[in-house]
Protein backbone atom coordinates (compact mmCIF):
# COMPACT_ATOMS: atom_id res chain seq x y z
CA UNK A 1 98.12 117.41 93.54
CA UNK A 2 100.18 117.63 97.02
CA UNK A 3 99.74 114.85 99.68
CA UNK A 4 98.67 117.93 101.87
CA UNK A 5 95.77 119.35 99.87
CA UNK A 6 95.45 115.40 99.50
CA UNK A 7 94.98 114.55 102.88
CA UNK A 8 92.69 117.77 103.27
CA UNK A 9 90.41 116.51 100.62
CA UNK A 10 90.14 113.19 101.94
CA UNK A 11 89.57 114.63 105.78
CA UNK A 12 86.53 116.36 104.37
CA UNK A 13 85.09 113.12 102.90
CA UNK A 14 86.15 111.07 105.36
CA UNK A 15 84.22 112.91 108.46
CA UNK A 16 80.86 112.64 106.82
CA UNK A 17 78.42 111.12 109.05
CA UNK A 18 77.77 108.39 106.59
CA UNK A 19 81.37 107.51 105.88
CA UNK A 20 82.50 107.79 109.72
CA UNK A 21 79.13 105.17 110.34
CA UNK A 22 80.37 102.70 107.85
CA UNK A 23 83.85 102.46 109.42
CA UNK A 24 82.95 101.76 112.14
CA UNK A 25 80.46 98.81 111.02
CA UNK A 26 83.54 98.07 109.02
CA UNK A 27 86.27 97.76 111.65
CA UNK A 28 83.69 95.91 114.18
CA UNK A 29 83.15 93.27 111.65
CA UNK A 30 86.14 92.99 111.01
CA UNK A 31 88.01 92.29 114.45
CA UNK A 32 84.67 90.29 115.23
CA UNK A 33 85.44 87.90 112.40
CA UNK A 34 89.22 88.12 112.64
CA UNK A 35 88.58 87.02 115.88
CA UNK A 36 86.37 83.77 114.79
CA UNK A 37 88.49 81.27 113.81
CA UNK A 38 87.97 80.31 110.15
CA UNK A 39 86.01 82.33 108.54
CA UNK A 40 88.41 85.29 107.64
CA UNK A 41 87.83 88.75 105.91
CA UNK A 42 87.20 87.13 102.03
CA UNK A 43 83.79 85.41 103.19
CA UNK A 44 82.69 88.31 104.88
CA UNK A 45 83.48 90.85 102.34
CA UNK A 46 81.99 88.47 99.64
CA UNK A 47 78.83 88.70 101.85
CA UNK A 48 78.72 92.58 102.30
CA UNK A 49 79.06 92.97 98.29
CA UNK A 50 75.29 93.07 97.14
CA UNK A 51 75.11 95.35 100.10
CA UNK A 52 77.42 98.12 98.29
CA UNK A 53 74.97 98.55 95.70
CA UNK A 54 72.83 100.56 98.12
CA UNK A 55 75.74 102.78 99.65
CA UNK A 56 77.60 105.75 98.85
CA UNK A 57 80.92 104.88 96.66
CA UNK A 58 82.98 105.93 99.28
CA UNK A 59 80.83 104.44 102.32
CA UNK A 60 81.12 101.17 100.72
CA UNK A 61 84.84 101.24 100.01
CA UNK A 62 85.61 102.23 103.62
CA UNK A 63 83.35 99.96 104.80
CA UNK A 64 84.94 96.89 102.99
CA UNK A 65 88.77 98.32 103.82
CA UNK A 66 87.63 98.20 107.30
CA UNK A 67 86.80 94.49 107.37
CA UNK A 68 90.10 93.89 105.80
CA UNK A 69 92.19 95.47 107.95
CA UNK A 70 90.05 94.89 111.30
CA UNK A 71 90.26 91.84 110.35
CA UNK A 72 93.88 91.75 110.45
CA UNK A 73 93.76 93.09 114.29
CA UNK A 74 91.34 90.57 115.66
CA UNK A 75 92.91 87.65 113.91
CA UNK A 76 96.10 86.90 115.97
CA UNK A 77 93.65 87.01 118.91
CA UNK A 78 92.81 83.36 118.44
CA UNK A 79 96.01 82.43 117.56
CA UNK A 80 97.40 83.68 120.68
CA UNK A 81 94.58 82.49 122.77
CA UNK A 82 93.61 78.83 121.04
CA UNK A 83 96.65 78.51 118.91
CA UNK A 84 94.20 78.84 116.07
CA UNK A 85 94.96 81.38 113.04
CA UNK A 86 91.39 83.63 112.53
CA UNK A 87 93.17 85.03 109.45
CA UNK A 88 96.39 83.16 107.15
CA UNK A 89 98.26 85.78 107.68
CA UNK A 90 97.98 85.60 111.54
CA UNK A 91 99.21 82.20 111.26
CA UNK A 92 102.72 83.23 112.55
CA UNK A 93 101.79 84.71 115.80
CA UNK A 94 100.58 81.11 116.82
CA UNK A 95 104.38 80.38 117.25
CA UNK A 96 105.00 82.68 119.80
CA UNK A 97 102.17 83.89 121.06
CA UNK A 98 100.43 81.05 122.18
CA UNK A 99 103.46 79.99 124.36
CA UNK A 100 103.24 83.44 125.96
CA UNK A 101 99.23 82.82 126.96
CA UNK A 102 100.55 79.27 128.25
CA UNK A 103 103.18 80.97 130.26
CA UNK A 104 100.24 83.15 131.92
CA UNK A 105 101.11 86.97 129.97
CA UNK A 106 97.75 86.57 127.05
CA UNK A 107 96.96 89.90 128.16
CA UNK A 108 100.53 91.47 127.08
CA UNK A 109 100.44 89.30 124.15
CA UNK A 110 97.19 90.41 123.03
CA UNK A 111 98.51 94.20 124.27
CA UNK A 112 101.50 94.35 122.23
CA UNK A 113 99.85 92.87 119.09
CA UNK A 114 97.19 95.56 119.10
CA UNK A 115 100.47 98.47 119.29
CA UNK A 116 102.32 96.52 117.00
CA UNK A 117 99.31 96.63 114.59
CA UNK A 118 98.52 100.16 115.41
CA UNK A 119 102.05 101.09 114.64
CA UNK A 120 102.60 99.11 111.53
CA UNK A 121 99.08 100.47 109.71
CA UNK A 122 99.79 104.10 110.42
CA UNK A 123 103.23 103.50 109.39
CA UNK A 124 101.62 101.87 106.23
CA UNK A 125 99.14 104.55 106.22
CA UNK A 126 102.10 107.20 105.79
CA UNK A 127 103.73 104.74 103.55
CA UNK A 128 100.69 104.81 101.23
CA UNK A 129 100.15 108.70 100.94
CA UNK A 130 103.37 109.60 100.63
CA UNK A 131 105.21 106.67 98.26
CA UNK A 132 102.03 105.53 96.20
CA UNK A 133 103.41 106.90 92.79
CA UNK A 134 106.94 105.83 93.77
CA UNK A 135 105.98 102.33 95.03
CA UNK A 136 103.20 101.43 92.27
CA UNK A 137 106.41 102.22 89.61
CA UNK A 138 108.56 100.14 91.31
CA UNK A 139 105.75 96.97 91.29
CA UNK A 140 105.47 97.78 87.87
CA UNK A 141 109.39 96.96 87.68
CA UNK A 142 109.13 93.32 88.59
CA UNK A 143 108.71 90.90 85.64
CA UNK A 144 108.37 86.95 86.35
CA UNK A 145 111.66 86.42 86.89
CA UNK A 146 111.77 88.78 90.11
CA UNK A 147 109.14 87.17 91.44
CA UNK A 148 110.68 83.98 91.33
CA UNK A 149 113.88 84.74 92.69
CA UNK A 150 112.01 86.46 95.61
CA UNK A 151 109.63 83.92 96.04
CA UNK A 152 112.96 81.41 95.94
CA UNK A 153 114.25 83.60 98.34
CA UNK A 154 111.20 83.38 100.58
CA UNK A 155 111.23 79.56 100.58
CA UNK A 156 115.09 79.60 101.55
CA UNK A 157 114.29 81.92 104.27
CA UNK A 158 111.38 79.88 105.53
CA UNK A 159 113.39 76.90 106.34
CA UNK A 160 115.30 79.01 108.97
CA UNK A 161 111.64 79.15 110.83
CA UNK A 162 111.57 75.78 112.26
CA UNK A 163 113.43 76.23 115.70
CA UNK A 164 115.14 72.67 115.92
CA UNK A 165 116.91 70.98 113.01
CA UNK A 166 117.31 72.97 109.41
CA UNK A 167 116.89 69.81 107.63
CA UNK A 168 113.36 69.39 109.04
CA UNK A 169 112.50 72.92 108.14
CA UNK A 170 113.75 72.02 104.74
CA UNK A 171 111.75 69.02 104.44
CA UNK A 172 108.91 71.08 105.88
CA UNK A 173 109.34 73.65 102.94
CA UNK A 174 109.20 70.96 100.55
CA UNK A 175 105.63 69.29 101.64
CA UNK A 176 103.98 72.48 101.23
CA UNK A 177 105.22 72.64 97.66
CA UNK A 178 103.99 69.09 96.69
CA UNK A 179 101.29 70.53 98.33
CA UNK A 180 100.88 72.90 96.78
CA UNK A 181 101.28 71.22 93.07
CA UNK A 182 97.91 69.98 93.68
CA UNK A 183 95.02 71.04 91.40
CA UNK A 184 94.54 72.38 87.74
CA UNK A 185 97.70 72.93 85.82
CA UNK A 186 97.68 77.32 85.32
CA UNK A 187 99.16 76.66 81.89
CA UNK A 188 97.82 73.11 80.51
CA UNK A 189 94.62 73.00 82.13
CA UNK A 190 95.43 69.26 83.19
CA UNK A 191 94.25 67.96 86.74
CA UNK A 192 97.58 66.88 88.86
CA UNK A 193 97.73 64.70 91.89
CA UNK A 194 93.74 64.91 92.33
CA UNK A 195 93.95 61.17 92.37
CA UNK A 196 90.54 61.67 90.62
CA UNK A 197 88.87 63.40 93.09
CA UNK A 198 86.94 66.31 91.42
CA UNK A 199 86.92 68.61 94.53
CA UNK A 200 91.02 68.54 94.47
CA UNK A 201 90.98 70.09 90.91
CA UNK A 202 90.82 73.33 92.68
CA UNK A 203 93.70 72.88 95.18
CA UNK A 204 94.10 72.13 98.65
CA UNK A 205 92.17 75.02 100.88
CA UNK A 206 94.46 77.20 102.24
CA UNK A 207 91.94 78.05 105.36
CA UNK A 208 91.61 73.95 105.58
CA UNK A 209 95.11 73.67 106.03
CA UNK A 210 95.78 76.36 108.39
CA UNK A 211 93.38 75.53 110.16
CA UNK A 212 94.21 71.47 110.28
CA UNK A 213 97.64 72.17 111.02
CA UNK A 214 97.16 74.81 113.59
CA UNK A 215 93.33 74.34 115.66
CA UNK A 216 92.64 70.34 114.66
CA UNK A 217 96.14 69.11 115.73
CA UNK A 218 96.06 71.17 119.17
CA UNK A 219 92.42 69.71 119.65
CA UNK A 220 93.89 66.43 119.33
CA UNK A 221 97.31 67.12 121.35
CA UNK A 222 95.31 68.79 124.17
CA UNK A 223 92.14 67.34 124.21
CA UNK A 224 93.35 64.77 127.58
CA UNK A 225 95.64 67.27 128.91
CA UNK A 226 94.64 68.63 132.28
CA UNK A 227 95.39 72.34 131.92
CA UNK A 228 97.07 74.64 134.10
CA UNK A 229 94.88 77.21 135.18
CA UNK A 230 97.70 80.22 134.82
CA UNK A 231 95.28 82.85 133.82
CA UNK A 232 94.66 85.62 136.55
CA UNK A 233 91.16 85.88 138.13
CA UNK A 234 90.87 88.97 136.91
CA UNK A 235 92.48 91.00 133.79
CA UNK A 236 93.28 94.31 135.07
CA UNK A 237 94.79 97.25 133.04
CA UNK A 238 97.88 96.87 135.14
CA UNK A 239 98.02 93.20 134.01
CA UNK A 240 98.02 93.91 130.54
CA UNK A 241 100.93 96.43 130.26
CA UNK A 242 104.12 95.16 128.84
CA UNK A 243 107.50 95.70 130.94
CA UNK A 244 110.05 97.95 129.66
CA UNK A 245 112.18 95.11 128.63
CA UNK A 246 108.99 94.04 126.19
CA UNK A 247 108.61 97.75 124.89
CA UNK A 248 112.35 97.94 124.38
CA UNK A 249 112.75 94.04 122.37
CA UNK A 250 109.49 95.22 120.46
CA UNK A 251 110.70 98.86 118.87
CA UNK A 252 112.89 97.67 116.09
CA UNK A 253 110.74 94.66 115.27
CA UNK A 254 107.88 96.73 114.61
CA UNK A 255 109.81 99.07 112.72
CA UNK A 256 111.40 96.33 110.64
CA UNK A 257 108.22 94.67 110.54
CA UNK A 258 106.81 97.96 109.29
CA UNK A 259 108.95 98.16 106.38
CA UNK A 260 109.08 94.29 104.86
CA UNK A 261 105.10 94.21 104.87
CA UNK A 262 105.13 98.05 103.54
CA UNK A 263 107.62 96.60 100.86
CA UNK A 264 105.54 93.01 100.20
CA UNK A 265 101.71 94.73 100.57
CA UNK A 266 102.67 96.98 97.36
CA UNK A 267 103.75 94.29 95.39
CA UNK A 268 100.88 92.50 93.39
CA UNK A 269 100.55 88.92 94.00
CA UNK A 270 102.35 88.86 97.65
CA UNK A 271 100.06 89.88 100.52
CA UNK A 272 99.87 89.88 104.35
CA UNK A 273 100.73 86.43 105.06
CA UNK A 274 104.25 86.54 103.10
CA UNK A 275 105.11 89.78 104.77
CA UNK A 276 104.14 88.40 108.28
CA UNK A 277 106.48 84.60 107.30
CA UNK A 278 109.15 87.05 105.79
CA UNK A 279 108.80 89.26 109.26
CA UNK A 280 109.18 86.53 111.27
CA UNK A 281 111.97 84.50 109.39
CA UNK A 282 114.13 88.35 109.35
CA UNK A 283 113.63 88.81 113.32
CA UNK A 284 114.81 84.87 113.83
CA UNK A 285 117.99 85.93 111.90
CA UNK A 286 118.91 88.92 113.68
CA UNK A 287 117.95 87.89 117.14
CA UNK A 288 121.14 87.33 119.25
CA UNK A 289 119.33 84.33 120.57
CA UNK A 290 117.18 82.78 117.96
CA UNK A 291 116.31 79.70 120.29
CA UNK A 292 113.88 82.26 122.00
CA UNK A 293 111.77 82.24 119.61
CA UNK A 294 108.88 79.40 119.58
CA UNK A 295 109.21 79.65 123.10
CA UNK A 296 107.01 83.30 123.95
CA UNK A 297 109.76 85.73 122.37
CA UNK A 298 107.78 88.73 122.39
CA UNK A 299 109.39 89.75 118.84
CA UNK A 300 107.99 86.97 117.39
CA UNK A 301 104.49 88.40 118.19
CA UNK A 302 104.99 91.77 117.11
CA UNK A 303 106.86 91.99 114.21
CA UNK A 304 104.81 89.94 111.63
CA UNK A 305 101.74 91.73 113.32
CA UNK A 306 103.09 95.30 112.11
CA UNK A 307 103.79 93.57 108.71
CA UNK A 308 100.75 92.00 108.46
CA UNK A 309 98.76 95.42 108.95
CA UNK A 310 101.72 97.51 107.17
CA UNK A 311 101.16 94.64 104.10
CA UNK A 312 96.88 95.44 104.83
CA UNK A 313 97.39 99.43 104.06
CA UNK A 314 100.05 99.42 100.98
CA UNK A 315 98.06 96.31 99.78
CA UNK A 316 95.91 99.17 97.96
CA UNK A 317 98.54 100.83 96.41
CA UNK A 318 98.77 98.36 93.34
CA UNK A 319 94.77 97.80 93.10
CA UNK A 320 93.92 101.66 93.24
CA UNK A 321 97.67 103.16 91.42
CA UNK A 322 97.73 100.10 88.90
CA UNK A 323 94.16 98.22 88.84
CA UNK A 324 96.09 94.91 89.49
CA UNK A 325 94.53 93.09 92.67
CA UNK A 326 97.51 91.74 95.15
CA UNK A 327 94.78 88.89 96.57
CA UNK A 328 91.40 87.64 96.61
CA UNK A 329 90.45 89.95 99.14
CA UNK A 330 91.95 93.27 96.55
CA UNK A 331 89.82 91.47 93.79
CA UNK A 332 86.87 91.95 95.23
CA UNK A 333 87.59 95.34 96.49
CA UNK A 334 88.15 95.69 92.54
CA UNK A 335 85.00 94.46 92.08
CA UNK A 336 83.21 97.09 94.32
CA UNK A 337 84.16 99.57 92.71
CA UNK A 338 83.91 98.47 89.40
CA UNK A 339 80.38 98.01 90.71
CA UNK A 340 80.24 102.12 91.35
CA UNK A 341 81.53 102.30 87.71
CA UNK A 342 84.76 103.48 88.93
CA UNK A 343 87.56 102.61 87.02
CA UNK A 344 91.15 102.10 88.68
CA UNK A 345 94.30 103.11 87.56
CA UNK A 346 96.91 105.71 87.51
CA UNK A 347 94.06 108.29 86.33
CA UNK A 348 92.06 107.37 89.81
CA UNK A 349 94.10 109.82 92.15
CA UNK A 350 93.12 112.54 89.68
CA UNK A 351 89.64 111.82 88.76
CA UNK A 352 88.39 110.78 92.21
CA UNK A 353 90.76 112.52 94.66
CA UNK A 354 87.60 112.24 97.15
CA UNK A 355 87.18 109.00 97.06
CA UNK A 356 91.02 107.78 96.99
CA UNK A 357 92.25 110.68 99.35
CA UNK A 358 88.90 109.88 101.63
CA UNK A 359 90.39 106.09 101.65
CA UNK A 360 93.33 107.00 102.72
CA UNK A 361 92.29 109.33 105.52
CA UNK A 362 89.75 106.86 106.83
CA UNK A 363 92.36 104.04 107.35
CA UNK A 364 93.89 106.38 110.01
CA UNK A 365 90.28 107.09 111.52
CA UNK A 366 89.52 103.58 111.58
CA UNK A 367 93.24 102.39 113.30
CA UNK A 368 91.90 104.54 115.91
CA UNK A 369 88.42 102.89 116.39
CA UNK A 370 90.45 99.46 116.13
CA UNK A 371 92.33 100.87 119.32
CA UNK A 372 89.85 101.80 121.13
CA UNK A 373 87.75 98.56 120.33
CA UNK A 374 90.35 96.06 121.19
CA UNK A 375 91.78 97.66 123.91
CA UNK A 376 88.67 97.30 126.59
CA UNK A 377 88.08 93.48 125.11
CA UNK A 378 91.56 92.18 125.73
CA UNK A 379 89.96 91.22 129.32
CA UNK A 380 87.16 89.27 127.26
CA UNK A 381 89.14 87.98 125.03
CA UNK A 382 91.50 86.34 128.15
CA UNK A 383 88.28 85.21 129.56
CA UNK A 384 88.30 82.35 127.24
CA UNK A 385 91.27 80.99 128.99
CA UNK A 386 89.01 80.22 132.21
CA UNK A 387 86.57 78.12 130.15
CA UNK A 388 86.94 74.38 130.71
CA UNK A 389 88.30 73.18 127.55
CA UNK A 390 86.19 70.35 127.62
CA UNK A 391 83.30 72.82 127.28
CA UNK A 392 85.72 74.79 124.82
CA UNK A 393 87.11 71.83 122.40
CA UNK A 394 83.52 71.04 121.03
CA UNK A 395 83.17 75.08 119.96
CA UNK A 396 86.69 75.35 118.28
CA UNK A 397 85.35 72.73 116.23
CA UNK A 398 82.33 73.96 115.46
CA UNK A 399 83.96 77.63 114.23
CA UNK A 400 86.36 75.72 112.64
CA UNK A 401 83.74 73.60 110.54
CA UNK A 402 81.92 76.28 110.08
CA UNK A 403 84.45 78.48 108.63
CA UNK A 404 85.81 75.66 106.24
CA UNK A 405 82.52 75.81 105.15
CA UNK A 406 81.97 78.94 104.66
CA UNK A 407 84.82 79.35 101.94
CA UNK A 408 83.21 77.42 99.38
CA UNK A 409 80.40 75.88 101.02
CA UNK A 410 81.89 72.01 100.55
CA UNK A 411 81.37 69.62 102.92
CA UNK A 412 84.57 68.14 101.46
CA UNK A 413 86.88 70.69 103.04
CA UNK A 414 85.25 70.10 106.36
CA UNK A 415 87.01 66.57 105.88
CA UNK A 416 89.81 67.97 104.23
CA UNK A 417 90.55 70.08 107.34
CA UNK A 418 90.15 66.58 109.64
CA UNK A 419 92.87 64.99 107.29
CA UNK A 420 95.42 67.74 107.31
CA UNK A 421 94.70 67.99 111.33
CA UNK A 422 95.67 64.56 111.72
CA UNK A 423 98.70 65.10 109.88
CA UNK A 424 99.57 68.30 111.83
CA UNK A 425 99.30 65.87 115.27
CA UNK A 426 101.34 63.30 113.67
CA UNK A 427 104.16 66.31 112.61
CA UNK A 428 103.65 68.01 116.22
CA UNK A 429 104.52 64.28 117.51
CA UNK A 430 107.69 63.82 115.63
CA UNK A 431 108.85 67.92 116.07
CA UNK A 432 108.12 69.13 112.62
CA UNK A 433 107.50 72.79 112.46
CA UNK A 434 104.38 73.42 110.39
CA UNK A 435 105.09 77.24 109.50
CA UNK A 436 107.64 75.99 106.98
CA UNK A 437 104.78 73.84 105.24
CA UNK A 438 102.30 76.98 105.02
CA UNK A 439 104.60 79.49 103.66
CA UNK A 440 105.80 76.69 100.98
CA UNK A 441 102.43 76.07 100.36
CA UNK A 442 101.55 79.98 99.78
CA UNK A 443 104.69 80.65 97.85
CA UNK A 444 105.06 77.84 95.59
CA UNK A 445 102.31 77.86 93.28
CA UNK A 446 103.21 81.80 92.72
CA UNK A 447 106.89 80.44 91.97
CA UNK A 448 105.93 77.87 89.73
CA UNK A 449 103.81 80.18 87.65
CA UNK A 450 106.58 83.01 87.63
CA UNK A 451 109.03 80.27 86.51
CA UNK A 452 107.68 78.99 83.68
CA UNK A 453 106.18 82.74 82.95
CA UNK A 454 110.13 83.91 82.75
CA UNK A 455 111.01 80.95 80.79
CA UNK A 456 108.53 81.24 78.09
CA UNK A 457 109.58 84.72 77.77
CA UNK A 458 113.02 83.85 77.45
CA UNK A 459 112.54 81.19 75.16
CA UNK A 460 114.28 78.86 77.87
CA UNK A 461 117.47 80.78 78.55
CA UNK A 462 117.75 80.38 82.36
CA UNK A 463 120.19 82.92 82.36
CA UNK A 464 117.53 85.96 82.28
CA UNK A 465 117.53 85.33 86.02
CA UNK A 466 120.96 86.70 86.67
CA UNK A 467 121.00 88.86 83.81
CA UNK A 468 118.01 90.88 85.45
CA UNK A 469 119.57 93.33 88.04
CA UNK A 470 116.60 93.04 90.61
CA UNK A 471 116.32 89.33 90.25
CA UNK A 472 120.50 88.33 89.92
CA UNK A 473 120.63 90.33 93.56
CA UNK A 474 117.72 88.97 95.14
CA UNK A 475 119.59 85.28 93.90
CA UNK A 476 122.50 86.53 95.62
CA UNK A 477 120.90 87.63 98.35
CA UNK A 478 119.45 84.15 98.86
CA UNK A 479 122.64 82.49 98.34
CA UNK A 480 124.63 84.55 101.07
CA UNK A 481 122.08 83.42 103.47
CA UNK A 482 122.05 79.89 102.52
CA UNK A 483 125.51 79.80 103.10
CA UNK A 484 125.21 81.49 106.60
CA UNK A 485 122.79 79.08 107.66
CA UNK A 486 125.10 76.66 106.16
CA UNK A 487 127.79 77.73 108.14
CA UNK A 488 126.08 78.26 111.12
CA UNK A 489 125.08 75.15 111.35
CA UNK A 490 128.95 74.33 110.90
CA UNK A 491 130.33 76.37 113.86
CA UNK A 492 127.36 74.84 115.91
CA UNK A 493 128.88 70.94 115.14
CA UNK A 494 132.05 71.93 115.75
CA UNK A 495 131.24 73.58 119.31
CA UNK A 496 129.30 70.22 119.96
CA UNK A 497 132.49 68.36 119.08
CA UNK A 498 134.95 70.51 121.25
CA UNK A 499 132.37 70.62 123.93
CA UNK A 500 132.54 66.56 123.73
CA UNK A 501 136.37 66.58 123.55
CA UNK A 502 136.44 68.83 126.56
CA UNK A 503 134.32 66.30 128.85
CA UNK A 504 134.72 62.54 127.23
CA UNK A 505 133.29 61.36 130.68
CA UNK A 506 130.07 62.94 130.24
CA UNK A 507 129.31 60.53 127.28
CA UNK A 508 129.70 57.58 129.83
């Protein structure tokens, strides 16, 4: 079957009344709880499951995608308003985007993410109808030991993401992998570093430490800081459109963007939140001044926001083309419809073209719902700036207690999320970057597991990582920029000495 007579298959299910209704529940949910700090699109899917049982296949699948990838629009709005990621992945616009509402331009911000996630999900969209066979084969292509040299490569990338000394990134990147050694040994079974506390045998909450990190530690930071009341009376449509210069600095980010979370959504086991770090790290690298960034670069904002939604759309292509769920959140989208007694797999395009063709074509219809939804709130959503944050403190904490809890309804991770937000004041303090620490802490669980997975397979031989073509150049690949930053940081000493040499008097 053609993607055309596809795509006209899918238009006809797609614009039933019923299917068209449950988007749009979908896609308001999801922004609405993408926008809540905390709580995220896993709890609320999780909650809309029993619900599925009483909906049309398709209904329910759109309606589910739609809290997914709303979710994914309405989640750097807290991060650029509160510094507080609603989603994981929407960690990385805190960086940027948060200095750009503290500089008085939240409502370009909050414009240019929701074009920059418009753009990157239809470009995903495309992606998806067009280079599903082609991109499922290629997933089906990497064996353990590509994961691990691209997850190796992703933690040598991530230390270039803390914007003042490379060793601190480093050491960064390295407390999120103790980190994330916490919990039940994958292979063994045997509790580490749990230090006999049974609620650590599951691992350290990823939403507790995003949200420690990011929302406790700027409670604590700002909490007797008289604020600068930079937001405009009133949020007009005027005041929300970017300059040219922003348009122009934002076109090839979003395009890049576009194609690393494209590339990282189809791959099993990676997700949004890689492609967003991996985004970010890229446009760092390529910028002509990198020291822009952490300081309201607009790229920073949209780039991992068009991977992040790119990553949302192919994120299908392995659970639908392959069965294989990239995340929790693909699991349980599994799940569903496993519940309809539909079956995944390479056979699915074939034997329900309506319902995988109607997917497709309502991930366009909803993009354009998320437009017109977010859109007409990004004066609401500024709004919040004007509330006294002594009146606003007390709720952050609240959503953020309350979405801790949510995830596995323990009030330990409520005090997990106190500890790691202490720790996040105590790194802001001493100028340690804390984006490092979450992508190590995402990636190196996966890269432990893909390790010893290639090494059992090898019986030991650590060559099978360079004899592997994929894997031997993504090593390279990792090396060569190693040794840039390396010498980067070379050429930057050296300057520093000259520049000393030059003046002697100014060290007096």
């Amino acid at each position: 079957m053609d993607v055309v007579n596809g795509l006209l298959i899918g238009l006809q299910s797609a614009m039933q009344p019923t299917t068209l209704l449950y988007c749009f529940i979908g896609v308001f949910l999801g922004t609405l709880i993408g926008v809540l700090p905390g709580i995220g699109a896993l709890a609320t899917i999780s909650l809309l499951l029993p619900i599925t049982y009483h909906i049309p296949p398709t209904a329910a699948i759109v309606m589910l995608a739609g809290v997914y990838y709303g979710a994914q629009y309405g989640g750097s709005t807290a991060s650029i308003l509160l510094n507080l990621p609603g989603t994981p992945s929407s960690a990385v616009a805190c960086l940027d985007g948060y200095p750009m509402a503290k500089q008085g331009r939240a409502g370009v911000a909050l414009f240019m993410t929701t074009v920059a996630s418009f753009v990157g999900s239809m470009l995903g969209i495309l992606v998806l109808a067009l280079f599903a066979p082609s991109i499922a084969e290629l997933g089906l292509k990497f064996g353990p030991a590509e994961y691990f040299s691209m997850m190796l490569l992703g933690l040598i990338a991530a230390s270039t993401l803390a914007s003042g000394s490379p060793a601190k990134g480093l050491a960064m990147v390295a407390v999120g992998l103790l980190l994330g050694t916490v919990g039940t040994d994958v292979n063994s079974g045997v509790a580490r570093f749990d230090f006999g506390v049974p609620e650590l045998m599951d691992g350290i909450n990823l939403v507790a430490l995003a949200m420690g990190v990011f929302g406790i530690a700027e409670v604590i930071s700002s909490i007797n800081q008289v604020r600068e009341g930079k937001v405009q009376e009133k949020i007009t449509f005027r005041g929300m459109l970017p300059t040219g210069k922003d348009m122009r600095d934002s076109i090839m980010p979003m395009l890049r963007g576009t194609g690393i979370g494209s590339f990282f959504g189809a791959l099993p086991g990676t997700g949004a939140s890689i492609a967003s770090f991996m985004s970010y790290a890229v446009e760092k690298k390529v910028a002509k001044d990198p020291s822009r960034f952490g300081n309201g670069a607009i790229e920073g904002v949209t780039a991992p926001e068009s991977a992040n939604n790119a990553a949302a759309q192919t994120a299908f292509v392995p659970t639908l083309s392959l069965g294989i769920p990239g995340d929790a959140v693909m699991a349980l989208m599994l799940g569903a419809l496993i519940i309809h007694g539909i079956q995944p797999g390479p056979l699915l395009m074939t034997q329900q073209p309506d319902l995988f063709w109607g997917l497709i074509v309502s991930f366009g219809i909803g993009n354009i719902m998320l437009v017109i939804l977010n859109l007409p709130l990004i004066g609401i959503w500024v709004a919040i700036l004007r509330i006294p944050y002594r009146v606003l403190y007390p709720a952050i904490l609240v959503f953020i207690s309350l979405g801790v809890y949510s995830v596995n309804n323990n009030t330990f991770d409520v005090l997990m999320v106190a500890a790691i937000g202490a720790l996040g004041y105590a790194m802001a303090v001493f100028r340690f970057e804390a984006a490092p620490m979450l992508l190590g802490f995402v990636l190196g669980p996966l890269m432990e597991e893909n390790l010893r997975r290639a090494l059992l397979l090898s019986r030991g031989d650590m060559m099978t990582f360079v004899e592997r073509p994929i894997s031997g150049g993504l090593l390279a690949f990792g090396g060569a920029l190693l040794l840039w930053s390396v010498w980067g940081a070379l050429k930057r000493t050296v300057r520093a000495s000259e520049r000393k040499a030059d003046f002697p008097e100014a060290q007096n």
